[in-house]
Protein backbone atom coordinates (compact mmCIF):
# COMPACT_ATOMS: atom_id res chain seq x y z
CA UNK A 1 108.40 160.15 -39.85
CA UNK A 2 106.56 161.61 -36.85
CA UNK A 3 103.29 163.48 -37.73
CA UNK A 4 103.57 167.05 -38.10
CA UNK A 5 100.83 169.03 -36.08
CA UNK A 6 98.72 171.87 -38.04
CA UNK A 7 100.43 175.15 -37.92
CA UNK A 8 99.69 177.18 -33.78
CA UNK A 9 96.74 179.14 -34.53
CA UNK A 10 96.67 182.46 -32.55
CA UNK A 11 94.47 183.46 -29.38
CA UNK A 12 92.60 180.34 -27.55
CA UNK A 13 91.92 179.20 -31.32
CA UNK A 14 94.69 176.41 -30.92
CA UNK A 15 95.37 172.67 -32.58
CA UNK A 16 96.04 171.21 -29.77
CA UNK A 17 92.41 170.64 -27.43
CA UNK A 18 93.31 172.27 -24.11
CA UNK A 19 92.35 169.93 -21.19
CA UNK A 20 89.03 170.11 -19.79
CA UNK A 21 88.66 170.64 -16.05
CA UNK A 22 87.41 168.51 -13.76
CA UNK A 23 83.75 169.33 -14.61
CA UNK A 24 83.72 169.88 -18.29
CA UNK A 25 84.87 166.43 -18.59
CA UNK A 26 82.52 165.12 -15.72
CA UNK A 27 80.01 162.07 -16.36
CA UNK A 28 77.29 163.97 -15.83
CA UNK A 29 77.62 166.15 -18.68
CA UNK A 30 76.04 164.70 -21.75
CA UNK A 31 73.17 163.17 -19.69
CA UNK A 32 72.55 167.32 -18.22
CA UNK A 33 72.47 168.57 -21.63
CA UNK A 34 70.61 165.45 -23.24
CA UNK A 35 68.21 166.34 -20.20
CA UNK A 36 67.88 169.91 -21.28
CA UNK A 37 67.19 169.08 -24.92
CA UNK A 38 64.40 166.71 -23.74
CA UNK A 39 62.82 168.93 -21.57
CA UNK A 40 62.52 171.96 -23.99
CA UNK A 41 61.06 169.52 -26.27
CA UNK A 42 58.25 168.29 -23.24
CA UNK A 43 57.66 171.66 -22.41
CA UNK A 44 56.55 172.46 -25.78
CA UNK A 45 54.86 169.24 -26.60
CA UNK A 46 52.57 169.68 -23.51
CA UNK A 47 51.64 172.91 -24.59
CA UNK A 48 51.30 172.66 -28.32
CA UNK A 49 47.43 173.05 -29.35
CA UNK A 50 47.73 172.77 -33.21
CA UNK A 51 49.96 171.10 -35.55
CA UNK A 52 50.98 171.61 -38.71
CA UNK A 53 49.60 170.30 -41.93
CA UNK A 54 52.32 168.30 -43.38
CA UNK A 55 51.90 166.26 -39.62
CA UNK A 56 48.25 165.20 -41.02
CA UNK A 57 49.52 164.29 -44.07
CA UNK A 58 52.12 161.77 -42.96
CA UNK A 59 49.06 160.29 -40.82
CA UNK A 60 47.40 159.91 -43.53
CA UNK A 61 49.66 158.38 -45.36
CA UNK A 62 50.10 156.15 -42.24
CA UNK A 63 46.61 155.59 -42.22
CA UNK A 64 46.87 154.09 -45.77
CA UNK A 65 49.87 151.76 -45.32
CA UNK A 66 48.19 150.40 -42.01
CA UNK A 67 45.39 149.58 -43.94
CA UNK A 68 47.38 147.60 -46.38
CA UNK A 69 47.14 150.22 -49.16
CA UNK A 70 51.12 150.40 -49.81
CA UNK A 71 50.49 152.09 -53.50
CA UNK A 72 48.66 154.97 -51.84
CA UNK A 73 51.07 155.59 -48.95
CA UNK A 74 54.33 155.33 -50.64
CA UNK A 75 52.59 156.67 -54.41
CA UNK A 76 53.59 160.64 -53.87
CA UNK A 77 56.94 159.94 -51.14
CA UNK A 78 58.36 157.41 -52.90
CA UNK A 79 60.06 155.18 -50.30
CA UNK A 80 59.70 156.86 -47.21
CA UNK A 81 61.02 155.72 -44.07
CA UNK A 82 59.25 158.45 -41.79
CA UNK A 83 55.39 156.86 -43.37
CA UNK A 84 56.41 153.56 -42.22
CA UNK A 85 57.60 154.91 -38.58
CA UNK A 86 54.49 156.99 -38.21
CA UNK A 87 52.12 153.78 -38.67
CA UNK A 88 53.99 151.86 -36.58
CA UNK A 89 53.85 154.91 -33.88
CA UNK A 90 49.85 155.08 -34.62
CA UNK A 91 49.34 151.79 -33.91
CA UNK A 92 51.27 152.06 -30.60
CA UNK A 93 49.21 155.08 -29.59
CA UNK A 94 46.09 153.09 -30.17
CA UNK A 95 47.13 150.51 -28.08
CA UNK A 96 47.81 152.78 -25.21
CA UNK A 97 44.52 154.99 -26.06
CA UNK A 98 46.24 158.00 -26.40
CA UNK A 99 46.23 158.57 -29.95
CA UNK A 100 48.40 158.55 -33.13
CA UNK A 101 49.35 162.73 -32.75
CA UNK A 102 50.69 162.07 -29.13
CA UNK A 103 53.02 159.26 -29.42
CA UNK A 104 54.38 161.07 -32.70
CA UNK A 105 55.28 164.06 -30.55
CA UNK A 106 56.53 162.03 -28.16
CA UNK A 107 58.64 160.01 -30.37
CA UNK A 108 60.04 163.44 -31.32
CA UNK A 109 61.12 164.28 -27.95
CA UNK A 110 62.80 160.91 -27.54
CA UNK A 111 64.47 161.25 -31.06
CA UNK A 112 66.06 164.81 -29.83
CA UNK A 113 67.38 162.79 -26.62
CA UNK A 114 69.41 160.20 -28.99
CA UNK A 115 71.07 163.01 -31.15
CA UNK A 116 71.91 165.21 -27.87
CA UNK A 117 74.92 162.63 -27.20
CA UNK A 118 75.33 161.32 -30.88
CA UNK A 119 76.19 165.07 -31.51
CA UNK A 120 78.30 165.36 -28.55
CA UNK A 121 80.30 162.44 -29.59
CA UNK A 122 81.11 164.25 -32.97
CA UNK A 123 81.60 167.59 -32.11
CA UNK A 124 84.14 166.08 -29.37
CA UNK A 125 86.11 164.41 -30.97
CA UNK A 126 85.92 166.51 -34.17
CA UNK A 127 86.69 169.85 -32.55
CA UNK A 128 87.24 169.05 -28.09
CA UNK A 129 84.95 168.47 -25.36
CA UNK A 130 84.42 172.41 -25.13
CA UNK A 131 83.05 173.19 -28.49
CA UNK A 132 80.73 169.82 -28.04
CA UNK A 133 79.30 171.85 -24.63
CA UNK A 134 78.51 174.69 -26.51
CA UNK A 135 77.27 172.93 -29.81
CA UNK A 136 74.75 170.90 -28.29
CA UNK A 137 73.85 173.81 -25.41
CA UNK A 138 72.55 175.96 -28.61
CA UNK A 139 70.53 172.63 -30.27
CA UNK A 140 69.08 172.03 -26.80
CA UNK A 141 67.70 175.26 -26.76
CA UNK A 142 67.40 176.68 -31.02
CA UNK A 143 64.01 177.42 -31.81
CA UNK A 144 64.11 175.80 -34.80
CA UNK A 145 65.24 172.56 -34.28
CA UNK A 146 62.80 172.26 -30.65
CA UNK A 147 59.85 173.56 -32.86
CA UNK A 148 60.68 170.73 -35.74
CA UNK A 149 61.27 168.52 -33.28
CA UNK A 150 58.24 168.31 -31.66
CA UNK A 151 55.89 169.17 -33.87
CA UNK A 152 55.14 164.62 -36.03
CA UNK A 153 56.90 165.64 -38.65
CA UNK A 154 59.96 164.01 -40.39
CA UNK A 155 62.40 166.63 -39.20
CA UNK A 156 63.29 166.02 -35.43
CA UNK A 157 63.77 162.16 -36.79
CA UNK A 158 65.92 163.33 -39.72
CA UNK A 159 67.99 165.12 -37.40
CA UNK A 160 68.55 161.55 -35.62
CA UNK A 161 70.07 160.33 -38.57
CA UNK A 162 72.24 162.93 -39.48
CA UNK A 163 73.89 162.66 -35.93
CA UNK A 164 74.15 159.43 -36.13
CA UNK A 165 75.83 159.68 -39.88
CA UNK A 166 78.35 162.04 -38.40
CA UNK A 167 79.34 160.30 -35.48
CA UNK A 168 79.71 157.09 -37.44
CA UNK A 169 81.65 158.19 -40.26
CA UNK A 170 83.85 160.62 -37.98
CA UNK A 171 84.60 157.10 -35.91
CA UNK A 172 85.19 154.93 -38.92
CA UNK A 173 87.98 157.54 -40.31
CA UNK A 174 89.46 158.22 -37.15
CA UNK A 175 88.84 155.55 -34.78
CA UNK A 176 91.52 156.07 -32.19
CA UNK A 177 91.20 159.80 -32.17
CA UNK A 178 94.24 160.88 -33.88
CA UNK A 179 95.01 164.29 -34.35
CA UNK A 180 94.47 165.71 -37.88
CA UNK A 181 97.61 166.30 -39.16
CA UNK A 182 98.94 168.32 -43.03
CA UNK A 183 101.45 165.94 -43.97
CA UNK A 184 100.83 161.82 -44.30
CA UNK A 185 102.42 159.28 -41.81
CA UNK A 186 104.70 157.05 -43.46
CA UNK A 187 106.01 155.27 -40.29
CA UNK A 188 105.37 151.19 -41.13
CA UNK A 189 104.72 151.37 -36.97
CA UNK A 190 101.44 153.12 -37.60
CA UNK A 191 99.74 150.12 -39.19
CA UNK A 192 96.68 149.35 -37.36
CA UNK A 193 95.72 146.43 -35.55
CA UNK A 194 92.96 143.59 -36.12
CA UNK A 195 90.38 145.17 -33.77
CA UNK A 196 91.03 148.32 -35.13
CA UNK A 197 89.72 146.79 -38.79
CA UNK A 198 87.11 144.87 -36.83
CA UNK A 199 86.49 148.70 -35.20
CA UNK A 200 86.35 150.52 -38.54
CA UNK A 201 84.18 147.80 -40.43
CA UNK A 202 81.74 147.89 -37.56
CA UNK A 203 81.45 151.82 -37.25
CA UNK A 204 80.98 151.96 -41.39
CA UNK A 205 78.44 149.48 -41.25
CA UNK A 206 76.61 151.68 -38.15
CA UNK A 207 77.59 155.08 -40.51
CA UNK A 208 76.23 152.97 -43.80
CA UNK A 209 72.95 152.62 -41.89
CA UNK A 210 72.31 156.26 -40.25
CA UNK A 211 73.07 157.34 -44.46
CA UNK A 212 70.79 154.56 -45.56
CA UNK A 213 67.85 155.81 -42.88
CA UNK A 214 68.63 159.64 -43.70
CA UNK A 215 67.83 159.23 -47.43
CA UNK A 216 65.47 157.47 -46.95
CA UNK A 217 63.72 159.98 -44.34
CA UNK A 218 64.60 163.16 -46.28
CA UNK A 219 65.77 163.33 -49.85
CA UNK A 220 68.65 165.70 -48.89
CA UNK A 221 70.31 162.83 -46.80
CA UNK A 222 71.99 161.51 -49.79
CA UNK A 223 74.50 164.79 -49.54
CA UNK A 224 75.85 163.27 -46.14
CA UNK A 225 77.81 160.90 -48.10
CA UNK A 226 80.21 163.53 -48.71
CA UNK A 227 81.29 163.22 -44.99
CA UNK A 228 82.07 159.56 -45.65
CA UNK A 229 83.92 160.40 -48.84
CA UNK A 230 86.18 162.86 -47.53
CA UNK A 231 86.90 161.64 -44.20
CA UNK A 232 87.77 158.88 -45.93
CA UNK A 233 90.10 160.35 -48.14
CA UNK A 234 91.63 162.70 -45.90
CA UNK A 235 92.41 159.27 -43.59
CA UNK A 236 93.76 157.58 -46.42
CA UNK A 237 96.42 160.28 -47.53
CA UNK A 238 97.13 161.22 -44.20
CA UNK A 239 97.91 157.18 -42.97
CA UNK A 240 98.17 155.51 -46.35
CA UNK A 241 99.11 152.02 -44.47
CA UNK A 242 95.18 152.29 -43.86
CA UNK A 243 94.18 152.66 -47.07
CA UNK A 244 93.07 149.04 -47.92
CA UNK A 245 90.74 148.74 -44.13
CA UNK A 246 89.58 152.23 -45.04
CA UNK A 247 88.43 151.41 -49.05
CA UNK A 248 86.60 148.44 -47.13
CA UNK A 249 85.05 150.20 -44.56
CA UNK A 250 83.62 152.32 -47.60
CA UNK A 251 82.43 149.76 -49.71
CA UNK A 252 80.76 148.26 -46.52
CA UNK A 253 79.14 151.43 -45.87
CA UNK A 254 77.87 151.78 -49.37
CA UNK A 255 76.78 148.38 -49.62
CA UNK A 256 73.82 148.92 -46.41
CA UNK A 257 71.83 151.11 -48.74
CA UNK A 258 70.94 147.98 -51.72
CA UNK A 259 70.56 145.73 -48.93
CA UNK A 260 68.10 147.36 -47.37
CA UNK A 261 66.51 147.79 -50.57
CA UNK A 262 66.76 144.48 -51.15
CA UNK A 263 65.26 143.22 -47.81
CA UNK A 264 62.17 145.70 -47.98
CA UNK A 265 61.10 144.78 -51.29
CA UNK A 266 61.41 140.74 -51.05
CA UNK A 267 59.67 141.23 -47.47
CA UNK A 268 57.48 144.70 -46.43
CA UNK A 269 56.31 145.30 -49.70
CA UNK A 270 56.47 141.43 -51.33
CA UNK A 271 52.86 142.11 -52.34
CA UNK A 272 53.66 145.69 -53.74
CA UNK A 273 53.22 145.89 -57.65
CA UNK A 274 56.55 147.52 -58.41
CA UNK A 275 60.01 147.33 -56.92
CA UNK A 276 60.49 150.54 -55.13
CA UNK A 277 63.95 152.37 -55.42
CA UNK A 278 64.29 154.62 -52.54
CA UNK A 279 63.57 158.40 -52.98
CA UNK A 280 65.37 158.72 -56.78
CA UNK A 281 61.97 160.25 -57.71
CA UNK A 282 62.90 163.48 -56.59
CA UNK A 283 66.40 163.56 -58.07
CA UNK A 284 65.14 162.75 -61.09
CA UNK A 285 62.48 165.63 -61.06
CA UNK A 286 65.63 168.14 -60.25
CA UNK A 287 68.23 166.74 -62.76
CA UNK A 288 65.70 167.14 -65.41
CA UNK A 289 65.33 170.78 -63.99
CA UNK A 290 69.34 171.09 -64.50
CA UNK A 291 69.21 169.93 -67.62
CA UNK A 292 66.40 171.76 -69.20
CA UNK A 293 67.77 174.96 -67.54
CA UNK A 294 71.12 174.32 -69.44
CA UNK A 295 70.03 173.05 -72.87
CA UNK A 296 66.29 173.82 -73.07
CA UNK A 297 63.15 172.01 -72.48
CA UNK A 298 62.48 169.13 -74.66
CA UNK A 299 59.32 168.57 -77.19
CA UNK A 300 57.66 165.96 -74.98
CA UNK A 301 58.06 168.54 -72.22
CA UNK A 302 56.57 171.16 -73.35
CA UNK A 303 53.98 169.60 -74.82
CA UNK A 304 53.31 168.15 -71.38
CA UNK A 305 53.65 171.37 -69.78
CA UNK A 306 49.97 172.15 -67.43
CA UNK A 307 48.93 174.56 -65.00
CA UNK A 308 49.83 172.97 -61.34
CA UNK A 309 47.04 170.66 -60.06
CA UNK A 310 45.68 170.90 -56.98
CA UNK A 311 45.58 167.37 -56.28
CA UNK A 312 47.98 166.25 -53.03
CA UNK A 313 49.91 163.30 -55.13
CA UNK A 314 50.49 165.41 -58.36
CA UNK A 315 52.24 168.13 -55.91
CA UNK A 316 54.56 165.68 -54.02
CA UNK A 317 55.40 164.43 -57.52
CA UNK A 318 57.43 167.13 -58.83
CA UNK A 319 59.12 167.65 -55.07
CA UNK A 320 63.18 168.29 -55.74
CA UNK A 321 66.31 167.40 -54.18
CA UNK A 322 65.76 169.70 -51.15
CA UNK A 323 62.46 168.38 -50.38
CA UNK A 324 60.14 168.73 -47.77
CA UNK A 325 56.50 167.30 -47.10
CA UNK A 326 53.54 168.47 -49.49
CA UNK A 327 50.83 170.47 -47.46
CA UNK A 328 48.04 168.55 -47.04
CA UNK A 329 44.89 170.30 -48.41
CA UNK A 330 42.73 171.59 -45.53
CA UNK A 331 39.80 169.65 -44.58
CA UNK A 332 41.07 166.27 -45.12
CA UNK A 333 43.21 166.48 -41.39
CA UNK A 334 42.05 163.84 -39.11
CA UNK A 335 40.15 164.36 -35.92
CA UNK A 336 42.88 165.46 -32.67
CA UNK A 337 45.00 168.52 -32.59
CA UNK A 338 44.09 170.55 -34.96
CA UNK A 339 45.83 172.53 -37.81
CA UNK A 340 47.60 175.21 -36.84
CA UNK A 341 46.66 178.57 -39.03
CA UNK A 342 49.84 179.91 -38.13
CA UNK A 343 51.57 177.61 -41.01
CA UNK A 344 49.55 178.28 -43.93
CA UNK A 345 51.71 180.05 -46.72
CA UNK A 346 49.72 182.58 -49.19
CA UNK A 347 51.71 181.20 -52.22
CA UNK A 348 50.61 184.83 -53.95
CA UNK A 349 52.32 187.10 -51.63
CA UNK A 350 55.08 184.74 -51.72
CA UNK A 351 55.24 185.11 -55.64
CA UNK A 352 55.23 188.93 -55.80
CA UNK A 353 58.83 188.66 -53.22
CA UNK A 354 61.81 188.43 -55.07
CA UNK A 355 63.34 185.92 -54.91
CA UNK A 356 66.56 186.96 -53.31
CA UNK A 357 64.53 188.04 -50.62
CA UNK A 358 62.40 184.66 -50.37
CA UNK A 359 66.08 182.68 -50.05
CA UNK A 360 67.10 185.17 -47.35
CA UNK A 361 64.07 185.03 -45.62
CA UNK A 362 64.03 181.25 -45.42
CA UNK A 363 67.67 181.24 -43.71
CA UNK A 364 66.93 183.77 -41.44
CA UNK A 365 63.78 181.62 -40.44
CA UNK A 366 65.80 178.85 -40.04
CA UNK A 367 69.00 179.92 -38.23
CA UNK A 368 67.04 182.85 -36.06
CA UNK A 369 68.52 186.15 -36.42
CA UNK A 370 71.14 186.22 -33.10
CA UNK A 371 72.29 182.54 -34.13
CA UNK A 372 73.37 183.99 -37.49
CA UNK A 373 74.92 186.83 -36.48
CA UNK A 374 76.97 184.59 -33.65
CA UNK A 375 77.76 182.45 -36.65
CA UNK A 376 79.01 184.94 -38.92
CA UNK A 377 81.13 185.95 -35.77
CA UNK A 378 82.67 182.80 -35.37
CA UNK A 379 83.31 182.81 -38.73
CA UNK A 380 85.38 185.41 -38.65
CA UNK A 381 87.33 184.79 -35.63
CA UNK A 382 87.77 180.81 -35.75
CA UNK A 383 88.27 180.80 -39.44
CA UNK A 384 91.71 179.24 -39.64
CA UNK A 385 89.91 176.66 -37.30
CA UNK A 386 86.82 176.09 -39.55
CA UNK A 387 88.52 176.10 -42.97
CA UNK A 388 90.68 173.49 -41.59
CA UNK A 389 90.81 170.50 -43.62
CA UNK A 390 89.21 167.63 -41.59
CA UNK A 391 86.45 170.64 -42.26
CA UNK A 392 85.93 170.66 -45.40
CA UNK A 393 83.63 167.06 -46.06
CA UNK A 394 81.12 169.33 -43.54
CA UNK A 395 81.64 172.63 -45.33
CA UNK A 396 80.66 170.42 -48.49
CA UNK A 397 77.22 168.89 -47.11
CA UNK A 398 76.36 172.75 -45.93
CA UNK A 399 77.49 174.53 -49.59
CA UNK A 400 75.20 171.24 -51.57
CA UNK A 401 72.15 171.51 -49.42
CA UNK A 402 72.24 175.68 -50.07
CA UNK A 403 72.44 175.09 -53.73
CA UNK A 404 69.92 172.13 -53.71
CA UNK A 405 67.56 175.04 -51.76
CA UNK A 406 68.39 177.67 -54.32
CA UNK A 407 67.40 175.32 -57.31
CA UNK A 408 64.14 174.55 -55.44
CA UNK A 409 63.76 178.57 -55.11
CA UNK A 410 64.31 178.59 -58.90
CA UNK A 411 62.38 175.60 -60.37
CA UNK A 412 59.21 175.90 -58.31
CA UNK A 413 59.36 179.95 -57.32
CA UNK A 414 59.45 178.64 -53.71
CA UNK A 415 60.73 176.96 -50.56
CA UNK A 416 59.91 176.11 -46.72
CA UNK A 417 62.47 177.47 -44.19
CA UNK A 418 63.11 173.62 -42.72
CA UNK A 419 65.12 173.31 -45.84
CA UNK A 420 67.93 175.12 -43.94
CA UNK A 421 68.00 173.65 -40.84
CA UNK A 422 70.83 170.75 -41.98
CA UNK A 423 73.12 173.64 -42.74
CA UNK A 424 72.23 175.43 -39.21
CA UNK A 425 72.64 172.25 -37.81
CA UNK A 426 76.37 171.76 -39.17
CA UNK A 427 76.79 174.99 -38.00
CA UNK A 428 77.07 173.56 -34.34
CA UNK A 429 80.89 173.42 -34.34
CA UNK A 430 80.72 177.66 -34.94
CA UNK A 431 78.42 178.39 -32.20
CA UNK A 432 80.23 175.83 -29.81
CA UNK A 433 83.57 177.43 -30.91
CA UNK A 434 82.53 180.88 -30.26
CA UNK A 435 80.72 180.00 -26.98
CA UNK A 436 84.03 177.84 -26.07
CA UNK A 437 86.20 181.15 -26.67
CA UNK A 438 83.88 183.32 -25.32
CA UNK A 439 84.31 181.40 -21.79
CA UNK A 440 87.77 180.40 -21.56
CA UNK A 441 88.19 184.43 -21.92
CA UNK A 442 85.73 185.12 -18.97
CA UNK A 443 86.89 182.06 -16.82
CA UNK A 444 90.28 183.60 -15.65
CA UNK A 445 88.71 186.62 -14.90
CA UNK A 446 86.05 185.45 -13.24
CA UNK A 447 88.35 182.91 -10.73
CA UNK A 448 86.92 179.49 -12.36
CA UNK A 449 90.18 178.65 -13.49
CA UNK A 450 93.88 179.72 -13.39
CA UNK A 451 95.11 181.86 -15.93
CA UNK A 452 98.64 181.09 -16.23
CA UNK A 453 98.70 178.02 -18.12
CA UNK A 454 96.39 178.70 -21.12
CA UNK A 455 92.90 177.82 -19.01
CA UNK A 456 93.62 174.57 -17.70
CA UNK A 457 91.97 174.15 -14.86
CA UNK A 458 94.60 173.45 -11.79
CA UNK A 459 92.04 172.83 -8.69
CA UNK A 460 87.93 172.36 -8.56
CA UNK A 461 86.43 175.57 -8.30
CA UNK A 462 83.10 177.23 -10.05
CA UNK A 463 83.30 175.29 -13.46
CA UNK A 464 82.79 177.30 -16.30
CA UNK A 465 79.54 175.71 -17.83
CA UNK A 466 78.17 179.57 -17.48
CA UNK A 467 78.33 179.39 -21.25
CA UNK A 468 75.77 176.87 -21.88
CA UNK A 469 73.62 178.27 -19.03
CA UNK A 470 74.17 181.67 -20.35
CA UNK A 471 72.51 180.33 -24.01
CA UNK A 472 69.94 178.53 -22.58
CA UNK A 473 68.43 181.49 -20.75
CA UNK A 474 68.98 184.01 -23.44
CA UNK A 475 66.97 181.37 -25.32
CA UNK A 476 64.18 181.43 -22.95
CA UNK A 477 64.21 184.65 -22.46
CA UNK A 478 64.44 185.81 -25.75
């Protein structure tokens, strides 16, 4: 039986990816916009005069696992892969006499170069080489994400891995590309070849690691393992001759995670007094909160019920799923760039806000106010396209981390705006759609391509990339 396509969706919002023209699909575009996200990143970094606390506090952690104190570094993070990165990056920076700060920030601008193509490669062959222009245009350019990004902080490395982890598990599910169909293939002539098993195992290995290194960055990374789920689910109904390569690309992707475990404890931390389990701390810590919120505290915690302390590892201890770094008390920052004021939170005007208003004011942080109202227009007019169900392990990740932030909101009163970056960034495909619509509209009109055929381009003329420059400067000069 041949595969049936999804149902013609109206307008430009169609199935089938119309062909790029000569200079969308160009070599030089994913090294221009991984150029752009770089330099936003430079240009910030070389004029950044303060950092943020939590960037003091993961050197001092550093500090303390470079010195060989492993309980102290790893005692209120659990396992945390970003500690270990940042000593390693300190030590570096010492080398070169330039100091620990620096080659963090710098480290950040070359971590935004990787994801620039890792999310290109998704978000092409996920949604077409338009909508991948467009999607990585706006993260080359969103405050939020150059901001994190720069600043030696967890985020801009987090967002590695979570590129990575898409790409992957998109690749291991559909290797070859296929078009996402809503009926299964049952044609025996559809079974796959040895290299592409030898293809899938080595992509779900790559996707097993970018999960592996997200969790272990940022508690939240555990929720990507719904895109390997349901990719992997929606391959194996829709191609069931598959099924057995695709279970085993799975269980090869699940199976990085205890290995790594494995290989830390018996080598990096051989001398450590307890075997460390990842970040389960901070599950724990919100599962009881689920619990108790559904059946009522227990005896031993109430009786162990005290006011907060003040203390930096008692703080960290009680961080949830949707964590992000404990603020380092002031005075204790190292020497270098200095903390920026800007940051600091007054935790009692933050009490008095409901907290409606706290959760809305976090997103809004987060997404910026025009990229939220573009999304909530794409929404609405690629919606067929979005809800679609290749969609739906993304739409999955988003709706998890937005509960995760709203039991945060409700177990501790409140929350940092970061936490909603991972939803703004798998909102890419919504701004890329919009942008892609947006030009294939203005493109006939303005002469870059020929109308007739559906906005294929026929000859070379002005390509229509005005899109992507069109976002960047609103960007700047917004």
């Amino acid at each position: 039986m041949s595969q049936k396509p999804l149902p013609s969706e109206a307008g430009s919002e169609t199935v089938a990816p119309v062909r790029p023209c000569g200079w969308c699909g160009a070599w030089w575009v994913v090294p221009a916009l991984t150029l752009a996200t770089v330099a936003t990143r430079a240009g910030l970094a070389l004029r950044l005069e303060a950092v943020c606390r939590d960037a003091h506090y993961y050197q001092m952690l550093a500090g303390k696992l470079r010195a060989g104190d492993v309980d102290g570094a790893f005692a209120s993070v659990d396992l945390n892969l970003y500690v270990g990165l940042i000593a390693l990056l300190g030590g570096v920076g010492e080398a070169l006499g330039v100091g620990a700060t620096t080659t963090a920030m710098a480290w950040g601008v070359i971590a935004a170069g990787l994801t620039a193509p890792l999310l290109f490669d998704w978000l092409k062959r996920q949604f077409g080489v338009g909508v991948a222009i467009g999607g990585v245009a706006t993260f080359a350019v969103h405050p939020g994400f150059t901001e994190t990004g720069v600043e030696p902080i967890r985020d801009g490395t987090f967002w590695l891995f979570v590129a990575a982890a898409l790409a992957a598990c998109w690749r291991a599910t559909e290797p070859n590309g296929t078009p996402v169909t809503d009926t299964p293939v049952t044609d025996t002539s559809a079974n796959e070849g040895a290299a592409s098993r030898r293809s899938r195992l080595g992509w779900s290995l790559l996707a097993g690691l970018a999960l592996t290194a997200a969790t272990f960055t940022r508690t939240e990374g555990v929720l990507l393992l719904s895109l390997l789920f349901g990719w992997t689910a929606l391959a194996a109904w829709r191609r069931p001759t598959e099924r057995r390569s695709l279970l085993g690309g799975v269980a090869a992707a699940l199976a990085v995670g205890p290995a790594t475990l494995l290989l830390v404890n018996v080598t990096l931390l051989h001398d450590h007094d307890e075997w460390e389990w990842g970040r389960l701390g901070m599950l724990e810590v919100a599962g009881e909160w689920v619990w108790e919120s559904a059946v009522g505290p227990s005896t031993d915690a109430v009786e162990q019920a005290a006011p907060a302390s003040s203390s930096l590892g008692e703080v960290a201890a009680v961080e949830p799923a949707a964590v992000a770094p404990a603020v380092e008390p002031a005075g204790v920052a190292p020497a270098g760039v200095p903390v920026d004021p800007s940051v600091v939170v007054d935790a009692e005007e933050e009490a008095e806000a409901p907290l409606w208003l706290i959760y809305a004011e976090g997103m809004i942080s987060a997404y910026k106010p025009i990229v939220l109202i573009l999304c909530g227009v794409g929404l609405l007019g690629y919606w067929r396209r979005m809800f679609r169900i290749d969609v739906w392990p993304v739409w999955a990740v988003t709706l998890l981390m937005m509960a995760s932030i709203l039991q945060r909101l409700l177990q501790h009163g409140e929350i940092n705006g970061r936490y909603f970056l991972l939803p703004a960034l798998l909102s890419l495909p919504v701004m890329g759609l919009l942008l892609d619509g947006v030009v294939r509209w203005a493109a006939p009109l303005l002469g870059a391509v020929d109308a007739p055929d559906g906005g294929r381009k026929l000859h070379k003329k002005t390509t229509p990339l005005w899109g992507g420059i069109a976002v960047i400067a609103a960007f700047v000069v917004g």
